[in-house]
N, C-alpha and C. Protein backbone atom coordinates (compact mmCIF):
# COMPACT_ATOMS: atom_id res chain seq x y z
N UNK A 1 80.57 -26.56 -42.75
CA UNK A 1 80.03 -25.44 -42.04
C UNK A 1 78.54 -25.70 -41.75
N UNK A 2 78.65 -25.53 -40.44
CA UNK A 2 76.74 -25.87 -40.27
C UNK A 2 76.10 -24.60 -40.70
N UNK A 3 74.63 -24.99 -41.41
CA UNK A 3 73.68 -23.46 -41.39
C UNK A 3 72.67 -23.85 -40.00
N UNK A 4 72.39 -22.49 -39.48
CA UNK A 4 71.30 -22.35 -38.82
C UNK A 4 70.20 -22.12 -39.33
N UNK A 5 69.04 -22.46 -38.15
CA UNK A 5 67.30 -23.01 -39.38
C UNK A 5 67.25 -21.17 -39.65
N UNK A 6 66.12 -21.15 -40.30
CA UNK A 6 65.47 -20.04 -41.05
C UNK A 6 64.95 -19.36 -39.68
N UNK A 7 63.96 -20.06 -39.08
CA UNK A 7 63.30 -19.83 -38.07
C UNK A 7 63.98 -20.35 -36.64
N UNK A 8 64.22 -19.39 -35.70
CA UNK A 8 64.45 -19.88 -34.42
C UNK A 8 63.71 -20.84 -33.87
N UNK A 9 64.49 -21.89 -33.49
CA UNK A 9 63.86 -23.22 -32.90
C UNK A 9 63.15 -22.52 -31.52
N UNK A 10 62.04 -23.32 -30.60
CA UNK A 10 61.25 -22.98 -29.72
C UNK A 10 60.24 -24.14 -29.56
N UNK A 11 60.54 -24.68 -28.17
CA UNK A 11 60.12 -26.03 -27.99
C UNK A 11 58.26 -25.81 -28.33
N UNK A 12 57.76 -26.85 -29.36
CA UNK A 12 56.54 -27.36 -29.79
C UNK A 12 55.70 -27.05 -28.26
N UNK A 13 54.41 -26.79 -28.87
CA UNK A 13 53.33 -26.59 -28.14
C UNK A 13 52.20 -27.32 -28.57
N UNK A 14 51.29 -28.20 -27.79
CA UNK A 14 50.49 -28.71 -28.31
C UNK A 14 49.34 -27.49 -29.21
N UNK A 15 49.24 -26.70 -29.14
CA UNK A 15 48.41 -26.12 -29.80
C UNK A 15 48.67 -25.52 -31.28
N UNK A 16 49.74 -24.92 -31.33
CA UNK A 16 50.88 -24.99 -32.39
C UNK A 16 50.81 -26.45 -33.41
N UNK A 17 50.91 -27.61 -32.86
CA UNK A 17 51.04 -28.89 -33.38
C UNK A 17 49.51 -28.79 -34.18
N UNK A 18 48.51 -28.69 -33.02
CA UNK A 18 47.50 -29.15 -33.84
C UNK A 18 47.30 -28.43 -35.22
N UNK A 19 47.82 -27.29 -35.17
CA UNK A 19 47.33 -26.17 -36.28
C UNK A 19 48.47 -26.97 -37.53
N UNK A 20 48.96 -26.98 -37.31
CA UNK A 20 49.96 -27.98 -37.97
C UNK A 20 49.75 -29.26 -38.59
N UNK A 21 49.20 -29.58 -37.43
CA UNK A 21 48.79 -31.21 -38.38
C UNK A 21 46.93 -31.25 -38.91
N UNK A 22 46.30 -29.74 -38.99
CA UNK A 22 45.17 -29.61 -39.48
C UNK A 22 45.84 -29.79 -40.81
N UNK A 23 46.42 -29.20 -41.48
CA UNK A 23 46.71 -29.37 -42.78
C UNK A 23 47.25 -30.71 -43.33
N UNK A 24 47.01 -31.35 -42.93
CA UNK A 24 47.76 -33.01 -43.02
C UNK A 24 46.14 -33.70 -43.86
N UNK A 25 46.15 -33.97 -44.76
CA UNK A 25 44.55 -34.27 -45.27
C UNK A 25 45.18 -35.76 -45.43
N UNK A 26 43.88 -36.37 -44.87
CA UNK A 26 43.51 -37.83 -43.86
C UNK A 26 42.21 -38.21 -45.10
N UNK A 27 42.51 -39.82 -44.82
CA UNK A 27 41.33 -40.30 -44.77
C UNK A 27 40.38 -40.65 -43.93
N UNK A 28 39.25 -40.52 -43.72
CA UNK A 28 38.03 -40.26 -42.58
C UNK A 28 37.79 -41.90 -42.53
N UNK A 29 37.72 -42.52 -41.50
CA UNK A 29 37.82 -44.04 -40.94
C UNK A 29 36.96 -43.96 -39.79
N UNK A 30 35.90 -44.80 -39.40
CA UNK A 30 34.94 -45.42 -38.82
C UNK A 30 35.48 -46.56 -37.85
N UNK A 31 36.35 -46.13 -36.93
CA UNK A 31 37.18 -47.34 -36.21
C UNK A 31 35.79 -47.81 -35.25
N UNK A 32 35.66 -49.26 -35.12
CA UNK A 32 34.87 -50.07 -34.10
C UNK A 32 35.16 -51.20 -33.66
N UNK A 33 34.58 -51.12 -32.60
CA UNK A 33 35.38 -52.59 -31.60
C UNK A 33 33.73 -53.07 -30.92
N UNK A 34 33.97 -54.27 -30.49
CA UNK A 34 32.73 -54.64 -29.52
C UNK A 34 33.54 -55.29 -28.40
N UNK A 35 32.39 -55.13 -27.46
CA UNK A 35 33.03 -55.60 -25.82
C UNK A 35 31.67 -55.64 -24.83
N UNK A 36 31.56 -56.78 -24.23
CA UNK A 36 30.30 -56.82 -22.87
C UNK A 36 29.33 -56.65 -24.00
N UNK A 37 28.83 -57.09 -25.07
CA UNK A 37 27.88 -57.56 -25.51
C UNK A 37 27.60 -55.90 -26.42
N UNK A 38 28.40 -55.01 -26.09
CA UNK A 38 27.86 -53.52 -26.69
C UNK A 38 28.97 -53.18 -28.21
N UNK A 39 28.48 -52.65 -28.89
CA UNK A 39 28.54 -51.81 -29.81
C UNK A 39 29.33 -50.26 -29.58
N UNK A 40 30.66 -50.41 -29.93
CA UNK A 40 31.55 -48.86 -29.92
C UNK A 40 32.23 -48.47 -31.28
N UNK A 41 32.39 -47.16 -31.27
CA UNK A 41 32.65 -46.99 -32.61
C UNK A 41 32.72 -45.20 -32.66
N UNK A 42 34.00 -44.76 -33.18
CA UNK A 42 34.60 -43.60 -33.36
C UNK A 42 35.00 -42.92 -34.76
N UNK A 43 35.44 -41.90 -34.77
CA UNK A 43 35.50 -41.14 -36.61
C UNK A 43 37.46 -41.24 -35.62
N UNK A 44 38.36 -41.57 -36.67
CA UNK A 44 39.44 -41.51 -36.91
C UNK A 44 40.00 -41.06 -38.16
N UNK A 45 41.49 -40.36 -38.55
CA UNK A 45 41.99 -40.52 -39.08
C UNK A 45 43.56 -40.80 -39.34
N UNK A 46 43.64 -40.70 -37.90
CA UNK A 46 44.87 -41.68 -37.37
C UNK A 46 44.89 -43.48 -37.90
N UNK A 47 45.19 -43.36 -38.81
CA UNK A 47 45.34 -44.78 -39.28
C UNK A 47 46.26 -45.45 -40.34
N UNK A 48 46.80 -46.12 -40.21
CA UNK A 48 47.61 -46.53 -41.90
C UNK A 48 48.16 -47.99 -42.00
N UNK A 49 48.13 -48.57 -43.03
CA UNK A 49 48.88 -49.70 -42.49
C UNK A 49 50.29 -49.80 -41.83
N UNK A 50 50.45 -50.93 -41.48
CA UNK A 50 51.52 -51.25 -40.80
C UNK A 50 52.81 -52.02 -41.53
N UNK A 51 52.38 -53.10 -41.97
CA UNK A 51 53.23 -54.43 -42.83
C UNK A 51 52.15 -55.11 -43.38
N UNK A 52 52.87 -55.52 -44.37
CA UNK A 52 51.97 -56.34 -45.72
C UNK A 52 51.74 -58.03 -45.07
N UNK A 53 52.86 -57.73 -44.39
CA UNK A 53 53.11 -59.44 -44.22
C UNK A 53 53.69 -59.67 -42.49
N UNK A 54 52.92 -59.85 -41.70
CA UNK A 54 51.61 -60.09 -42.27
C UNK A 54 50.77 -58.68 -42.50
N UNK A 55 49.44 -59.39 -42.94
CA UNK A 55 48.85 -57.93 -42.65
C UNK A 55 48.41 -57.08 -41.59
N UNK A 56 49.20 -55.83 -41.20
CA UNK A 56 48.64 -55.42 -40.27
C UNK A 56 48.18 -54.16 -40.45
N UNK A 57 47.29 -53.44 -39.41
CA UNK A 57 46.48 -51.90 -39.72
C UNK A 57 47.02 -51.50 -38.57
N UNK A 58 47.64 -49.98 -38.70
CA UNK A 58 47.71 -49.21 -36.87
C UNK A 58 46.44 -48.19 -36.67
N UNK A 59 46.14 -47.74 -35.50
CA UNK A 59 45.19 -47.01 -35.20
C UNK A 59 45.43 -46.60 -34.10
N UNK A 60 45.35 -45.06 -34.52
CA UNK A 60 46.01 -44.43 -32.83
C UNK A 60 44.80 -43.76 -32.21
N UNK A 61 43.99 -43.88 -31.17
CA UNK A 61 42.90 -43.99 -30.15
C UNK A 61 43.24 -42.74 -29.09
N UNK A 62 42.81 -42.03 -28.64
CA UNK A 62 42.80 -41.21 -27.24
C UNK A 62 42.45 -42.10 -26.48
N UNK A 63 43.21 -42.26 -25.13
CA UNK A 63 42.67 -42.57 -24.06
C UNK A 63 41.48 -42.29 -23.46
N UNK A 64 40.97 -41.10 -23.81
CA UNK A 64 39.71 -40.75 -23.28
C UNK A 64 38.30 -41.09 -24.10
N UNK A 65 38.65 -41.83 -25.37
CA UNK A 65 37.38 -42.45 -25.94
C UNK A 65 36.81 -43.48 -25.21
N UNK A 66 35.47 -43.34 -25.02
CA UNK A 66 35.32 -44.88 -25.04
C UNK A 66 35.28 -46.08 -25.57
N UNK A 67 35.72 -45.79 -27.15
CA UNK A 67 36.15 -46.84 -28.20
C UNK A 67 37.71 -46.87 -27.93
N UNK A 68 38.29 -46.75 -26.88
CA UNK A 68 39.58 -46.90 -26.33
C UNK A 68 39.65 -48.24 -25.46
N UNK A 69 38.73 -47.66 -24.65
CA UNK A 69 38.58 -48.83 -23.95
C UNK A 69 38.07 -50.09 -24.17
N UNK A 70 37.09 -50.05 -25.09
CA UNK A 70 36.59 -51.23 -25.41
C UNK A 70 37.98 -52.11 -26.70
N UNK A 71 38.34 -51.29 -27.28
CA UNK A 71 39.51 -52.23 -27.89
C UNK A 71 40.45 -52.43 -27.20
N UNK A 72 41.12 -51.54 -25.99
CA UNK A 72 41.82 -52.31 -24.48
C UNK A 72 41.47 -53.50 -24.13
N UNK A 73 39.79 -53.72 -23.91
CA UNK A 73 39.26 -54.70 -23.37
C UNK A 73 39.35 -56.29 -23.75
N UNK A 74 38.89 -55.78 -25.39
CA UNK A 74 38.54 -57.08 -26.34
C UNK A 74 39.67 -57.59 -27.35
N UNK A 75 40.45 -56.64 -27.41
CA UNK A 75 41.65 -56.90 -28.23
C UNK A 75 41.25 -57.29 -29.69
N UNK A 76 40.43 -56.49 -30.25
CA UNK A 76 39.77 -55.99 -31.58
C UNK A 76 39.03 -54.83 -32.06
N UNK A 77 39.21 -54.79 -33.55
CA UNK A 77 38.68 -53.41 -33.73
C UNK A 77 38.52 -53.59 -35.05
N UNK A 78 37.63 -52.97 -35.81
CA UNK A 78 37.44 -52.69 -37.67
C UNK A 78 37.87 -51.21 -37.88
N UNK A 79 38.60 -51.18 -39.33
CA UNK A 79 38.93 -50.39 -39.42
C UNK A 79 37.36 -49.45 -40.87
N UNK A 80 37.07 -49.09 -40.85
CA UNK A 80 35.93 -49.34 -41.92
C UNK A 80 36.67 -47.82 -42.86
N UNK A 81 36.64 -47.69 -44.08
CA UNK A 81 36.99 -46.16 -44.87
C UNK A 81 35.87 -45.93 -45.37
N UNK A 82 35.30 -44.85 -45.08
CA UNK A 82 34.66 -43.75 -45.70
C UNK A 82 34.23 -43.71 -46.99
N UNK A 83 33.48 -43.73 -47.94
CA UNK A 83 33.15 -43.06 -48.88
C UNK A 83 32.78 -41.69 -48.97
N UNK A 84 32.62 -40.64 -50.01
CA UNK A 84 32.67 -39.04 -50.24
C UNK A 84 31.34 -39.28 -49.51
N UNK A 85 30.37 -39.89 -49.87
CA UNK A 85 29.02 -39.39 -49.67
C UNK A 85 28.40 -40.05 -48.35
N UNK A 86 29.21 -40.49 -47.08
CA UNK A 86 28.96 -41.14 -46.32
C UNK A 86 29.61 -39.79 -45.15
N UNK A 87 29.85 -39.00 -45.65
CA UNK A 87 30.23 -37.98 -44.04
C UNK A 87 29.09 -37.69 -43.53
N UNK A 88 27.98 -38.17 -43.46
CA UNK A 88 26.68 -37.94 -42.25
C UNK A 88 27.05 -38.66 -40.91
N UNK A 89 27.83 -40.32 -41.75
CA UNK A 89 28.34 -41.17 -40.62
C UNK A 89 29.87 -40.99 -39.84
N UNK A 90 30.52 -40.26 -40.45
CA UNK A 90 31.47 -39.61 -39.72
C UNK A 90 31.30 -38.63 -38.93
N UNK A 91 30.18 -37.51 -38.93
CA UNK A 91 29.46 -36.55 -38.05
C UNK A 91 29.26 -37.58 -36.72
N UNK A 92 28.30 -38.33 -37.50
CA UNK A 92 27.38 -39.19 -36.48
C UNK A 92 28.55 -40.09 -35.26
N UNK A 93 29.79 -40.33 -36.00
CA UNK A 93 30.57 -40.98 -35.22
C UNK A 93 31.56 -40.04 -34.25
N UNK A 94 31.46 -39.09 -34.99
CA UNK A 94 32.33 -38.21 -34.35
C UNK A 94 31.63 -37.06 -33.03
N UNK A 95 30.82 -37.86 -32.41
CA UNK A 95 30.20 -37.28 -31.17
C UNK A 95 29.00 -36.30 -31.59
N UNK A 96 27.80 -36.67 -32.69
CA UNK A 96 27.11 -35.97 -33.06
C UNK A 96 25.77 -37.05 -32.54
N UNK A 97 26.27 -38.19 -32.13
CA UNK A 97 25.10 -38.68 -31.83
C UNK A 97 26.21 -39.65 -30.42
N UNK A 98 25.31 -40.57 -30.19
CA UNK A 98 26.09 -41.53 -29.19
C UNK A 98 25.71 -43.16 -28.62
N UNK A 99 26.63 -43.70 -28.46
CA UNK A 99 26.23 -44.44 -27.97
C UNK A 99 25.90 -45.62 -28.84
N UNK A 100 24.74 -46.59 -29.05
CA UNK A 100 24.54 -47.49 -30.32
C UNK A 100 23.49 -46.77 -30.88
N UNK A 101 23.20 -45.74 -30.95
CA UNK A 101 22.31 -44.85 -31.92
C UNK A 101 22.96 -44.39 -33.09
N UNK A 102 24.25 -44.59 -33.10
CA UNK A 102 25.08 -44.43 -33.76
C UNK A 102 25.10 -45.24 -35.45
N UNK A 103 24.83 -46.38 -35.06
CA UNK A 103 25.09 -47.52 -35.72
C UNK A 103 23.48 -47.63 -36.36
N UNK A 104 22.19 -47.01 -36.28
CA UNK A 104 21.40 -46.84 -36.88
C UNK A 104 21.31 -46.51 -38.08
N UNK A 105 22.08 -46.15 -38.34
CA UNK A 105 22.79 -45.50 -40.26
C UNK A 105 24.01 -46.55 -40.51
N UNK A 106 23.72 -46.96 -41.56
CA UNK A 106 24.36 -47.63 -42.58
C UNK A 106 24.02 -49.11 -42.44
N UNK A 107 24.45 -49.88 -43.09
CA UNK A 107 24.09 -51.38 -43.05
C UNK A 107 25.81 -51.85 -42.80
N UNK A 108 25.48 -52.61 -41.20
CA UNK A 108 26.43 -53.07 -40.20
C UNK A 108 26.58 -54.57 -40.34
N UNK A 109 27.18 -55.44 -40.11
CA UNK A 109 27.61 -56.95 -40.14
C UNK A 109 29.07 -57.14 -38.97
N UNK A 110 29.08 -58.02 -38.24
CA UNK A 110 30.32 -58.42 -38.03
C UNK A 110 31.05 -59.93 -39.00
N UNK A 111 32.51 -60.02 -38.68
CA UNK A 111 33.04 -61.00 -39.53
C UNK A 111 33.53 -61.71 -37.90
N UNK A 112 35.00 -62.14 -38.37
CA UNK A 112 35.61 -63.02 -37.49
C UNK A 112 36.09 -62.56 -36.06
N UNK A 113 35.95 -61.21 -36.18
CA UNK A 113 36.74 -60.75 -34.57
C UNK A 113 35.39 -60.39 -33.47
N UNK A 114 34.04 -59.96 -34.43
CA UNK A 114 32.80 -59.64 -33.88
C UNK A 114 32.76 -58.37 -33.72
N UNK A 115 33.65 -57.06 -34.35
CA UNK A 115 33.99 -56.21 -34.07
C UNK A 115 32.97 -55.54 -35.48
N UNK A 116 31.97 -54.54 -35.52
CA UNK A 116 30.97 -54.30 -36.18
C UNK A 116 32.27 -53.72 -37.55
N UNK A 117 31.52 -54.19 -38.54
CA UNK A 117 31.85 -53.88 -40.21
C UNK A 117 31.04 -52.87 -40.89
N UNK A 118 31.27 -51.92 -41.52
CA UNK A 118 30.22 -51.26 -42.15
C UNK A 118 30.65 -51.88 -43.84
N UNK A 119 29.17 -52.63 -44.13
CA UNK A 119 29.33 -53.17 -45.69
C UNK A 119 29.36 -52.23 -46.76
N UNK A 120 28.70 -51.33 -46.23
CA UNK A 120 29.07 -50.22 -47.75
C UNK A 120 30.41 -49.12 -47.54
N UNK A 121 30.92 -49.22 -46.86
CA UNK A 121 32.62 -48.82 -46.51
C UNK A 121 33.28 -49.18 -48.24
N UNK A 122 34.30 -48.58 -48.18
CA UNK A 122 35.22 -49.00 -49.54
C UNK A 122 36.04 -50.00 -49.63
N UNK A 123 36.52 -50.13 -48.13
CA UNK A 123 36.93 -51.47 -47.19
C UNK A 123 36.63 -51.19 -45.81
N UNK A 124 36.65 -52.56 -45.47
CA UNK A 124 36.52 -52.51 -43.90
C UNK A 124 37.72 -53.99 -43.52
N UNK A 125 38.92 -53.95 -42.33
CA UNK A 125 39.51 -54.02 -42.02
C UNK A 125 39.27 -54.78 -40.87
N UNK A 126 39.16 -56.08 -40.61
CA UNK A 126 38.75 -56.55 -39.33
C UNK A 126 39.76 -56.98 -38.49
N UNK A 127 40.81 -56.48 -37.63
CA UNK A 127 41.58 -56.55 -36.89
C UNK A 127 40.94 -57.25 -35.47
N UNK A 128 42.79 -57.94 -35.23
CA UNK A 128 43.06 -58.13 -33.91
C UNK A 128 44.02 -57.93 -33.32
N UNK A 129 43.97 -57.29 -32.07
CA UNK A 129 45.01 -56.32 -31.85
C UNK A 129 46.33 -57.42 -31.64
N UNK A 130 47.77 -57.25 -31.91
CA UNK A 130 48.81 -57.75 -31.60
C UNK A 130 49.76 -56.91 -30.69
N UNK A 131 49.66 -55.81 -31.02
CA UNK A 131 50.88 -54.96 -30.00
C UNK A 131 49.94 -53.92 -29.64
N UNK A 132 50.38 -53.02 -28.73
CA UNK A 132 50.30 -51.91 -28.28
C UNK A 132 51.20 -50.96 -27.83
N UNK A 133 50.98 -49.61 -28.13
CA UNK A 133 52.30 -48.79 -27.74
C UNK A 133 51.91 -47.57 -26.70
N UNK A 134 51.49 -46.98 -25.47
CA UNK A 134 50.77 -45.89 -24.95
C UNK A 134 51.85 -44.93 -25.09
N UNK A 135 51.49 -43.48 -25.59
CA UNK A 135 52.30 -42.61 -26.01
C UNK A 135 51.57 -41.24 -25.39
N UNK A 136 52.08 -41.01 -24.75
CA UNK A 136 51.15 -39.44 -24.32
C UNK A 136 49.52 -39.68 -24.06
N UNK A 137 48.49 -38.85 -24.64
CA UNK A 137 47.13 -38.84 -24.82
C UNK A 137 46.28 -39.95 -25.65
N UNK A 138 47.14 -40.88 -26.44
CA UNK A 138 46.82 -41.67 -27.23
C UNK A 138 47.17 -43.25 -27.07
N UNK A 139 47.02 -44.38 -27.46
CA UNK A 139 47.50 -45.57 -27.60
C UNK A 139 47.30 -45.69 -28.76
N UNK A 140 48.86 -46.38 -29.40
CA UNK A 140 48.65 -47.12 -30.82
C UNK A 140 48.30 -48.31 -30.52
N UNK A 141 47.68 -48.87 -31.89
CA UNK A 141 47.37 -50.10 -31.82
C UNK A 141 47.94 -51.04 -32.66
N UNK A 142 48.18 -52.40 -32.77
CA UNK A 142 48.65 -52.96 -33.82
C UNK A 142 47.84 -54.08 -33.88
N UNK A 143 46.79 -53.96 -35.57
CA UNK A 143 46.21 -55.18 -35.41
C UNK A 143 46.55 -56.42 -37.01
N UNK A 144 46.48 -56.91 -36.86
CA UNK A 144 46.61 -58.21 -37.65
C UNK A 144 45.75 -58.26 -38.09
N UNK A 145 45.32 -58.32 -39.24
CA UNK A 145 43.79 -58.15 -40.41
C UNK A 145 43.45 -59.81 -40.86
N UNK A 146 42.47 -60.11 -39.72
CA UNK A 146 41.71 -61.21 -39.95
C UNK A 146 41.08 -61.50 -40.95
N UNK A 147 40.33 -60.28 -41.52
CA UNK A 147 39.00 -60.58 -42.64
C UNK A 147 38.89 -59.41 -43.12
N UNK A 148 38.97 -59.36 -44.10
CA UNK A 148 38.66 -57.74 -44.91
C UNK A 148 37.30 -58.18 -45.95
N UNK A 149 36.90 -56.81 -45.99
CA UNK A 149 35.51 -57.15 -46.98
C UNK A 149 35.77 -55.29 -47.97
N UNK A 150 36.08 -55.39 -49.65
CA UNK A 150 35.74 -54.44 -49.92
C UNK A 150 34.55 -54.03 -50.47
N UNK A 151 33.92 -52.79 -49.81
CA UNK A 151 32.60 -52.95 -50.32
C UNK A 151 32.10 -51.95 -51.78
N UNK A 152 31.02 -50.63 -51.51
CA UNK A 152 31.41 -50.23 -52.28
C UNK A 152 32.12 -49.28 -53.11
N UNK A 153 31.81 -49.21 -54.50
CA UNK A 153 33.20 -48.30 -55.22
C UNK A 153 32.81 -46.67 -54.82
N UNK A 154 33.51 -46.12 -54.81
CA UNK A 154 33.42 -44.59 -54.80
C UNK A 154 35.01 -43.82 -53.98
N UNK A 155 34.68 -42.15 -53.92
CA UNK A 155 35.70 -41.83 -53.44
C UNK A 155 36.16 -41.76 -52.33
N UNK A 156 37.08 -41.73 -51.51
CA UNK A 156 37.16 -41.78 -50.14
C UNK A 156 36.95 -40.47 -49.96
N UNK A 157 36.28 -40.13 -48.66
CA UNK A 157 35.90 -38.85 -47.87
C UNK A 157 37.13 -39.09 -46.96
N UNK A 158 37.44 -36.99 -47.31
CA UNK A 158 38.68 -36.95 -46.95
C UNK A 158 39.00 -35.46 -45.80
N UNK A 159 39.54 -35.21 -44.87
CA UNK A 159 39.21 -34.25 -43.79
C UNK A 159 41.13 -33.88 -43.78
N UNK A 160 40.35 -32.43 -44.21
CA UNK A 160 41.82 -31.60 -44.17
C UNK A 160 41.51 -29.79 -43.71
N UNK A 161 41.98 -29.22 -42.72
CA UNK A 161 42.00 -27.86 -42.55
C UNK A 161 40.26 -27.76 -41.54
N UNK A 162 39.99 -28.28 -41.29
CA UNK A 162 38.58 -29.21 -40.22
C UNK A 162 37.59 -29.12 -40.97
N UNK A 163 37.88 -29.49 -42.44
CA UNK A 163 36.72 -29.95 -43.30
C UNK A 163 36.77 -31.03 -44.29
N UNK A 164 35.54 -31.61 -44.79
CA UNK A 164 35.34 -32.52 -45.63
C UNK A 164 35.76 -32.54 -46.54
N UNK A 165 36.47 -33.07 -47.31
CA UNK A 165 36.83 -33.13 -48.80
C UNK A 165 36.61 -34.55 -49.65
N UNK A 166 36.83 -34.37 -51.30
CA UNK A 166 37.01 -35.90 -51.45
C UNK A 166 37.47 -35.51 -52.54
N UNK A 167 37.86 -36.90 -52.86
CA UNK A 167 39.56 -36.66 -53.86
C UNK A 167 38.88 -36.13 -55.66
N UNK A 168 39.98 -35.53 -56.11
CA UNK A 168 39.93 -35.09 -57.22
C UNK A 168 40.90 -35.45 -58.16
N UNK A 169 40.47 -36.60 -59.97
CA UNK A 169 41.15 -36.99 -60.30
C UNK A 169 41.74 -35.43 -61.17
N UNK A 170 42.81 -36.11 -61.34
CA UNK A 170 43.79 -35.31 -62.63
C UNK A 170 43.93 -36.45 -63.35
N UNK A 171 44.48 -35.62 -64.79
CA UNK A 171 44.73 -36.25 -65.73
C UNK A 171 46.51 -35.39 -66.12
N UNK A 172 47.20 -36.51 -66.57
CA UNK A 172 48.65 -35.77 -66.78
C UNK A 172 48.53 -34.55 -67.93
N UNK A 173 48.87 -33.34 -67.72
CA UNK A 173 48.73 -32.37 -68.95
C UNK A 173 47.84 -31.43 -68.94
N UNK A 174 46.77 -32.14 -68.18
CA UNK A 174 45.55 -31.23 -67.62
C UNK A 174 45.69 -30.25 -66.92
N UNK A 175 45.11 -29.04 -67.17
CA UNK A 175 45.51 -27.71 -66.27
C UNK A 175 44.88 -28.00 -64.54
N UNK A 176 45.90 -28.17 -63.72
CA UNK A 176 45.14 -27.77 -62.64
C UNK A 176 44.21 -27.20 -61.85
N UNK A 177 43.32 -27.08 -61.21
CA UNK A 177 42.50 -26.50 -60.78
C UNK A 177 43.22 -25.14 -60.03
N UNK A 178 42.07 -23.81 -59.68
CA UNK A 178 42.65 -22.96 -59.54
C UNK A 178 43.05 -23.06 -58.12
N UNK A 179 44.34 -22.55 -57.71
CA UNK A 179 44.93 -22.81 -56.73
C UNK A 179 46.51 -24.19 -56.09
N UNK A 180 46.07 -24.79 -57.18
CA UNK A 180 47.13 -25.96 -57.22
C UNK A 180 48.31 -26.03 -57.80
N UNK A 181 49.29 -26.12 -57.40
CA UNK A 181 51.06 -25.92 -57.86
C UNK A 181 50.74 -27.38 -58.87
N UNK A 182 52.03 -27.26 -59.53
CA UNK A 182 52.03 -28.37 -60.39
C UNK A 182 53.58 -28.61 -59.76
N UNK A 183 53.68 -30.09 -59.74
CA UNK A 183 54.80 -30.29 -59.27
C UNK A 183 55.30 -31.25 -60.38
N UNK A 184 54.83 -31.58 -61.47
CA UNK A 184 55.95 -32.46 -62.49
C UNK A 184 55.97 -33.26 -62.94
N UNK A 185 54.95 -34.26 -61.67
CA UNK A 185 54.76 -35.68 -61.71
C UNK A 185 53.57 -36.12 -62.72
């Protein structure tokens, strides 16, 4: 016997979605590519790996960035992660400043693809792109991890509900913080 859902089905709306996938808590990523001699570079959290073997990273891009185009162009990109105490540079990347003024904060290096690294990242991810997939408003990317560098230790800065967060250990047995289900594990 089939059951019917709880809720009447009603075809998805992009606006609906987004409210939806606000609650999805991400890690905050510093995607950058170089191209024509310039410096690009965006706040993502569209990202995850792909396969171990080889290694690859995906990264899904809007068409309308201009760190879209420049990894179209050059067929590379770094993936750099966040530390807690580094969301000035996720502001800064995330259209609070522009351009290579951007890249004035933090201490930058490239490796093998030439695609800018941030060294104090927790890792940084130096891809080259292998596939591509265009899907609606976005292109995935698929890159092959040339050179990784981890830098340093701390927590990853983390963006859930359109704010900053960063992770919180538990200990097994330990009372949860107020607000948190315990699920068992």
């Amino acid at each position: 016997m089939e059951q019917k859902p709880a809720v009447p089905s009603q075809p998805m709306d992009a606006g609906q979605f987004k409210i939806g996938m606000r609650t999805l808590t991400g890690a905050v990523n510093i995607i950058t590519s170089m191209h024509a001699g310039h410096r690009y570079g965006m706040t993502a959290t569209a990202v995850c790996s792909a396969t171990a073997e080889p290694p690859t990273v995906l990264v899904c891009i809007n068409k309308l960035a201009t760190t879209h185009n420049a990894v179209s162009k050059s067929k590379v990109y770094c993936v750099n992660v966040l530390r807690a105490e580094d969301w000035h540079l996720s502001t800064a990347f995330s259209g609070a400043q522009s351009g290579d003024s951007r890249f004035k904060n933090g201490n930058w290096t490239r490796l093998a693809t030439g695609a800018p690294v941030l060294i104090d990242a927790l890792v940084s991810f130096d891809c080259r792109v292998v596939k591509t997939l265009v899907h609606g408003t976005h292109t995935v990317f698929l890159g092959q991890v040339e050179q990784m560098v981890i830098g340093q230790k701390g927590k990853p800065l983390l963006y859930s509900e359109g704010q900053y967060a960063k992770l919180a250990s538990l200990t097994l047995g330990e009372p949860l913080p107020e607000g948190l289900d315990y699920w068992g594990f």
